[in-house]
PDB file of N, CA and C in Angstrom:
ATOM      1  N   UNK A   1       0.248  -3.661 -61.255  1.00  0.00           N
ATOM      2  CA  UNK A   1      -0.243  -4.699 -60.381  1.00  0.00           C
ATOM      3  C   UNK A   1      -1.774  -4.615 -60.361  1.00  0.00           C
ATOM      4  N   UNK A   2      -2.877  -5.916 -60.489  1.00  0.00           N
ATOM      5  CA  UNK A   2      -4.053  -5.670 -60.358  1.00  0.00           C
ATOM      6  C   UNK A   2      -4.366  -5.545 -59.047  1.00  0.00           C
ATOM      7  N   UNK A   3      -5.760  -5.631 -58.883  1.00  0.00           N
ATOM      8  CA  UNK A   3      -6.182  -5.101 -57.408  1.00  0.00           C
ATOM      9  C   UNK A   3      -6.876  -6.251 -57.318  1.00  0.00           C
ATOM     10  N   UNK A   4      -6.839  -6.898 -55.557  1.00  0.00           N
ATOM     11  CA  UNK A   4      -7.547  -7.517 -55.312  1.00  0.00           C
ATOM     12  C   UNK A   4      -9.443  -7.494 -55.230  1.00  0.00           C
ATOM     13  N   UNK A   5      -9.949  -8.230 -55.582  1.00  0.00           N
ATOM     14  CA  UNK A   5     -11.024  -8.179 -55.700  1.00  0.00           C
ATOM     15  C   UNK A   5     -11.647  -9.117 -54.990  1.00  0.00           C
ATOM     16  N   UNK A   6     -12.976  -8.459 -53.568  1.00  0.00           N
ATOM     17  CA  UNK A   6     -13.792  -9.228 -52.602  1.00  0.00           C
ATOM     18  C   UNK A   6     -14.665  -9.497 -53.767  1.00  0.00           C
ATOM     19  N   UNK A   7     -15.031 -11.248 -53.106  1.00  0.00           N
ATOM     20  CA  UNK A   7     -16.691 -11.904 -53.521  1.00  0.00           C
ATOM     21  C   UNK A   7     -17.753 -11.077 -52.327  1.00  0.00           C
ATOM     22  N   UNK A   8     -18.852 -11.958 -53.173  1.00  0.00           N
ATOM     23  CA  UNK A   8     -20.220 -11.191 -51.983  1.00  0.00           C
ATOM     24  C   UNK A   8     -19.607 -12.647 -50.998  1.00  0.00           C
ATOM     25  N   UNK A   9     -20.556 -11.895 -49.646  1.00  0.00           N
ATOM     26  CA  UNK A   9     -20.190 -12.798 -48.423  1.00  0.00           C
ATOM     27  C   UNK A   9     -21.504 -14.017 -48.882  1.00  0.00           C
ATOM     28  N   UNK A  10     -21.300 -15.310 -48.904  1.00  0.00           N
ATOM     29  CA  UNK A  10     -22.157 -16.398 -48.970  1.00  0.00           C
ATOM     30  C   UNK A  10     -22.358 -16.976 -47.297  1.00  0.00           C
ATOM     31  N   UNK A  11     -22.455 -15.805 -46.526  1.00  0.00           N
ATOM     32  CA  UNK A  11     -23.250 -16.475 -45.222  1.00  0.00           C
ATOM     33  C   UNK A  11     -25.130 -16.955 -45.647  1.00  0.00           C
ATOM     34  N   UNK A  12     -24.878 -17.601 -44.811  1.00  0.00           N
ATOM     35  CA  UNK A  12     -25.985 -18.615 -44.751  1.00  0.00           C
ATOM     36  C   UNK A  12     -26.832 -18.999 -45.724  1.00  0.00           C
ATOM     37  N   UNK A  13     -25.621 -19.190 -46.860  1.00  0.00           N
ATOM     38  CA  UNK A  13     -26.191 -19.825 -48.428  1.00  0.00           C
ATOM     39  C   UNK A  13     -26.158 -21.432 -48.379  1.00  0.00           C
ATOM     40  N   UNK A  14     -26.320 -22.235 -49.202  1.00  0.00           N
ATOM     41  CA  UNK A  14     -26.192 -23.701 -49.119  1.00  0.00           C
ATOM     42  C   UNK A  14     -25.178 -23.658 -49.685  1.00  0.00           C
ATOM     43  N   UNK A  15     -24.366 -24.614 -49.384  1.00  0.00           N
ATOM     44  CA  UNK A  15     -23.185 -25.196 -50.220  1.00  0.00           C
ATOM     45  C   UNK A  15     -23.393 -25.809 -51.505  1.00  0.00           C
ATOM     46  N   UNK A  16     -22.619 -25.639 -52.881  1.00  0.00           N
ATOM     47  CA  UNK A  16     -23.206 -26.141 -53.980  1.00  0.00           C
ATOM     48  C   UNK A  16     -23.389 -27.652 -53.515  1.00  0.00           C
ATOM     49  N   UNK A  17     -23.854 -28.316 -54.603  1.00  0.00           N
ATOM     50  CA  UNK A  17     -23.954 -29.573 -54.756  1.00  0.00           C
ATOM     51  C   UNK A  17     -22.629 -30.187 -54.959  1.00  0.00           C
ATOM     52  N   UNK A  18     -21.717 -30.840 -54.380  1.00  0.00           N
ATOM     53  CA  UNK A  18     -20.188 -31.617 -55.440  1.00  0.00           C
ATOM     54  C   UNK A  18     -20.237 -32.700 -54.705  1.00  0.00           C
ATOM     55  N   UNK A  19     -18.970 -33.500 -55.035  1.00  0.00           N
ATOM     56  CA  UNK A  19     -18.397 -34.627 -54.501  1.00  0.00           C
ATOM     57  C   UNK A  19     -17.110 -34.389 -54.107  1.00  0.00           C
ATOM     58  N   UNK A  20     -16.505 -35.149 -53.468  1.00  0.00           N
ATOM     59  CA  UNK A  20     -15.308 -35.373 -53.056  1.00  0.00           C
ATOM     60  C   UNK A  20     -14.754 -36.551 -53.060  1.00  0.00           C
ATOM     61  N   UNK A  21     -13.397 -36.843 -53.699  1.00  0.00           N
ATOM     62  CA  UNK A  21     -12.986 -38.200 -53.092  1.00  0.00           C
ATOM     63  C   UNK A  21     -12.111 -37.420 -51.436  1.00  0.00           C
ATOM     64  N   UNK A  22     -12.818 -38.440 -50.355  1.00  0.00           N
ATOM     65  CA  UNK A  22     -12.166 -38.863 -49.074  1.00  0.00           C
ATOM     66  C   UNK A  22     -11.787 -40.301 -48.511  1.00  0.00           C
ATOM     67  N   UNK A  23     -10.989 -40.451 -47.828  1.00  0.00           N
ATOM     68  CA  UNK A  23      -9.955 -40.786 -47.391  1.00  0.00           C
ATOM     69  C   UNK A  23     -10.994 -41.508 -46.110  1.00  0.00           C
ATOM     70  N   UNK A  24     -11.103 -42.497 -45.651  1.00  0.00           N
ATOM     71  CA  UNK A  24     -12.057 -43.050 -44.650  1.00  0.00           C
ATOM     72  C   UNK A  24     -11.376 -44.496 -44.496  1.00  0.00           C
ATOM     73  N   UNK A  25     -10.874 -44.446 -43.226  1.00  0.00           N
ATOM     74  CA  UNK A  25      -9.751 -45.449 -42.738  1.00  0.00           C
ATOM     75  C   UNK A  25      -8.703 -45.863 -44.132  1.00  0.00           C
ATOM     76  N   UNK A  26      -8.424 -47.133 -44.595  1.00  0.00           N
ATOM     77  CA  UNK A  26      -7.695 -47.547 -45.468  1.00  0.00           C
ATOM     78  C   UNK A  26      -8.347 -47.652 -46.450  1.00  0.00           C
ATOM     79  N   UNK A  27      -9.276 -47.046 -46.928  1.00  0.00           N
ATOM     80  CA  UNK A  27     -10.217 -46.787 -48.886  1.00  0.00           C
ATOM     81  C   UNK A  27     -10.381 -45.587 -48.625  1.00  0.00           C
ATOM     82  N   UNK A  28     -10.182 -45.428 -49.969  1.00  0.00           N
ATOM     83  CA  UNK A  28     -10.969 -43.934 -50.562  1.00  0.00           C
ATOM     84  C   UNK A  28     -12.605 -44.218 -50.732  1.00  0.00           C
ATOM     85  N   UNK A  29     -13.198 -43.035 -50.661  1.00  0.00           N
ATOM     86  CA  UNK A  29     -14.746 -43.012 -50.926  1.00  0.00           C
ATOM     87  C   UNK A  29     -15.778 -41.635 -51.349  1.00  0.00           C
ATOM     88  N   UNK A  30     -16.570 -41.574 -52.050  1.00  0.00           N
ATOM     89  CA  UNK A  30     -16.400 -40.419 -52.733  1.00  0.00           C
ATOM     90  C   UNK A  30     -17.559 -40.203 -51.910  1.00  0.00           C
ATOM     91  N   UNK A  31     -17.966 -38.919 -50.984  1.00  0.00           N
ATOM     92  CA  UNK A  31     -18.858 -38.114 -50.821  1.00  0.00           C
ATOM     93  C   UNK A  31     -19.187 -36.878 -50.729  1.00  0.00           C
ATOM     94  N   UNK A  32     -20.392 -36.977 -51.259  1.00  0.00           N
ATOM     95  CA  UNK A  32     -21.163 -35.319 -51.544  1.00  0.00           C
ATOM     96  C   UNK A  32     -21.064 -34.469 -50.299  1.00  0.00           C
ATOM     97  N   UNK A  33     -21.507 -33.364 -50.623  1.00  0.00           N
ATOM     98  CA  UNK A  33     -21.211 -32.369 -50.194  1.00  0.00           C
ATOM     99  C   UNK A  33     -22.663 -32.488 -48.923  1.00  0.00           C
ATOM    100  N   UNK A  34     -23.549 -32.853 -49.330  1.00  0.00           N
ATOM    101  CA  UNK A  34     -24.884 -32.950 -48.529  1.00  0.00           C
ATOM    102  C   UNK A  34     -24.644 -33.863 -47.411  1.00  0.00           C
ATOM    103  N   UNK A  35     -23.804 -35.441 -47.784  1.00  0.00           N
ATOM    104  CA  UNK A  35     -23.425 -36.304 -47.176  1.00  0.00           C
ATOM    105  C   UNK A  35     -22.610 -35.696 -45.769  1.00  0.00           C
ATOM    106  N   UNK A  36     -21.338 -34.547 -45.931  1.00  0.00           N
ATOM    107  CA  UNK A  36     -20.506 -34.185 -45.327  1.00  0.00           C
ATOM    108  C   UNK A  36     -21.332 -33.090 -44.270  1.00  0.00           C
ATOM    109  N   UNK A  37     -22.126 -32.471 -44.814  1.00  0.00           N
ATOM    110  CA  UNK A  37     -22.667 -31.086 -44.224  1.00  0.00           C
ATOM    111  C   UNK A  37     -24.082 -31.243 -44.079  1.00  0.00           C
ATOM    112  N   UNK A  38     -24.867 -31.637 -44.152  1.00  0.00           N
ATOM    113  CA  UNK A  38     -26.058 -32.249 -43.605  1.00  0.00           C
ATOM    114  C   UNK A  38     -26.514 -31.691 -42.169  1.00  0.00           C
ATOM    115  N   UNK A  39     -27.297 -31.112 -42.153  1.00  0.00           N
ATOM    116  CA  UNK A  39     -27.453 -30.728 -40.481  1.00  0.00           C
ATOM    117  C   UNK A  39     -26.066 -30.368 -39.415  1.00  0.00           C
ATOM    118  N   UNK A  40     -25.171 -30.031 -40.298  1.00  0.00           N
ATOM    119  CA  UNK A  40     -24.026 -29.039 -39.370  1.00  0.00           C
ATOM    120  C   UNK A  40     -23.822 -27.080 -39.839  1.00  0.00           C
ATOM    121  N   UNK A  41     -23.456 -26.471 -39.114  1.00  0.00           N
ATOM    122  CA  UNK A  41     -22.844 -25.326 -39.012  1.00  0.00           C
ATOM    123  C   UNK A  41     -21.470 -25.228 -39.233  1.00  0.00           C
ATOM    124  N   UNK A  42     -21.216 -25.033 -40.756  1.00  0.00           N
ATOM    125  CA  UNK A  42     -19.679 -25.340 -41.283  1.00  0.00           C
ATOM    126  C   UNK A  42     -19.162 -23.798 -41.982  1.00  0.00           C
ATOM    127  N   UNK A  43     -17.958 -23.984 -41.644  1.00  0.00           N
ATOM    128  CA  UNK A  43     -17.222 -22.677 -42.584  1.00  0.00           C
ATOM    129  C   UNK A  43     -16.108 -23.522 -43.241  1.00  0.00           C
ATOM    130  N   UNK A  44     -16.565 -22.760 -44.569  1.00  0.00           N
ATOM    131  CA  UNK A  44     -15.255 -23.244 -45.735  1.00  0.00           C
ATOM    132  C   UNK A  44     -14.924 -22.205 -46.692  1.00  0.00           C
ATOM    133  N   UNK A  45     -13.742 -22.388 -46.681  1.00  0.00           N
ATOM    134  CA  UNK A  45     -12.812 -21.154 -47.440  1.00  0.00           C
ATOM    135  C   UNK A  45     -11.584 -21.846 -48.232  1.00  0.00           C
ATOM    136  N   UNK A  46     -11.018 -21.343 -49.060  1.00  0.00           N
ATOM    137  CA  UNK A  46     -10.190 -21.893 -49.648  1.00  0.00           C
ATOM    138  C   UNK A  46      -9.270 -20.941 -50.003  1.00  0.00           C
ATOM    139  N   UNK A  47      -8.010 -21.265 -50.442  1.00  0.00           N
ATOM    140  CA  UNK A  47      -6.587 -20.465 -50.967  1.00  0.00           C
ATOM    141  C   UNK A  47      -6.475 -20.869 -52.224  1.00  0.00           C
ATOM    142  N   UNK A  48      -5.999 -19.756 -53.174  1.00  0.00           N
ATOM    143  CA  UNK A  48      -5.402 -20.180 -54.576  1.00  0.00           C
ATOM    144  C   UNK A  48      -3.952 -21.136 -54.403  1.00  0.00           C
ATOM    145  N   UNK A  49      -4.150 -21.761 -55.022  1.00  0.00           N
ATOM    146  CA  UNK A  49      -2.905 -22.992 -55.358  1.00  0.00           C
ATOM    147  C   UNK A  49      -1.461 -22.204 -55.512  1.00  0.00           C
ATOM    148  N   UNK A  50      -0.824 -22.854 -54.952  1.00  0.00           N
ATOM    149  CA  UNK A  50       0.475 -22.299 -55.211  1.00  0.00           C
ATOM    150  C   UNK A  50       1.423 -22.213 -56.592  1.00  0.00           C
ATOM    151  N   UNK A  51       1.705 -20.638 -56.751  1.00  0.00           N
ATOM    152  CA  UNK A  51       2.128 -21.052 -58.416  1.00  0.00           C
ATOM    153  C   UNK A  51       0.956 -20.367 -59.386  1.00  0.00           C
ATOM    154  N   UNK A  52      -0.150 -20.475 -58.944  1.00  0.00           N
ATOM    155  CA  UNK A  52      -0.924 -20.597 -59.969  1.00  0.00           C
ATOM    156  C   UNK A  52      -1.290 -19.194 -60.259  1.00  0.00           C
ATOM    157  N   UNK A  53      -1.877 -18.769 -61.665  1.00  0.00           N
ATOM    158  CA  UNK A  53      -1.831 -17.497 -61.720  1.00  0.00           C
ATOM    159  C   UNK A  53      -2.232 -16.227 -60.928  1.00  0.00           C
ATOM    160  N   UNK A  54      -3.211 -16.826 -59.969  1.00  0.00           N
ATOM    161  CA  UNK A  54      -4.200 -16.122 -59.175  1.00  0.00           C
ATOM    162  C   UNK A  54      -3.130 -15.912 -57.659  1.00  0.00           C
ATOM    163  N   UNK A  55      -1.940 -16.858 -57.498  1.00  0.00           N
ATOM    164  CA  UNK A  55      -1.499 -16.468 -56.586  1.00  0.00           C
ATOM    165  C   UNK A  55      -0.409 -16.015 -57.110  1.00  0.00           C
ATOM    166  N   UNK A  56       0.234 -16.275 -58.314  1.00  0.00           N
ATOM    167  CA  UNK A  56       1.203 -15.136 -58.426  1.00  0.00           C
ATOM    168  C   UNK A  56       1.052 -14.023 -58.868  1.00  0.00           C
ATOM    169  N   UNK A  57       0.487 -13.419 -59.706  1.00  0.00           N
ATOM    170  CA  UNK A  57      -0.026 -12.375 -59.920  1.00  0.00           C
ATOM    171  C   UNK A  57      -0.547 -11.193 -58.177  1.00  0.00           C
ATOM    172  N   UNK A  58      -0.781 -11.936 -57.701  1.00  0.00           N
ATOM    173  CA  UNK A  58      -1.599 -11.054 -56.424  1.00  0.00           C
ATOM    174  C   UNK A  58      -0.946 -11.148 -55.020  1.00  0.00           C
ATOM    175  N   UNK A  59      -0.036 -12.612 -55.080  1.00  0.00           N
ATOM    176  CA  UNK A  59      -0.151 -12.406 -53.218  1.00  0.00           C
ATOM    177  C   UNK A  59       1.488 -12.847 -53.012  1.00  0.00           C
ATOM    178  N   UNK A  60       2.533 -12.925 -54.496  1.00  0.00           N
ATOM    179  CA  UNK A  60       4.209 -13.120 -54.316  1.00  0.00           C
ATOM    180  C   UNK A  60       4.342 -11.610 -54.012  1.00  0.00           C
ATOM    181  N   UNK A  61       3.930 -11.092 -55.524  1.00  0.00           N
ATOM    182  CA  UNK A  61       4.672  -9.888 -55.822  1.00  0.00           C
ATOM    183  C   UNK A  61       4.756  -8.527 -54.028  1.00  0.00           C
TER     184      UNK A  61
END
């Protein structure tokens, strides 16, 4: 079994640059990441996809 492995902590780094398609009443609309987070205090984290190698390998077994 491999071993899990921590990232460095990205407190109070900028968020990369991306886009997103969102969901804004009845249209989709694609906005950046600057657009969304702009002058707020945000935490974002994410999970490996289900299935996918990174979660089976590490977090079924």
């Amino acid at each position: 079994m491999s071993e899990a492995t921590s990232l460095e902590s990205m407190e109070g780094k900028r968020i990369p640059d991306v886009s997103w398609p969102v969901r804004v009443g009845e249209q989709w609309q694609t906005l950046t990441s600057k657009e969304i987070f702009e002058n707020k205090k945000v935490i974002v984290f994410s999970l490996p996809g289900a299935f996918t190698p990174t979660c089976s390998s590490t977090h079924l077994p």
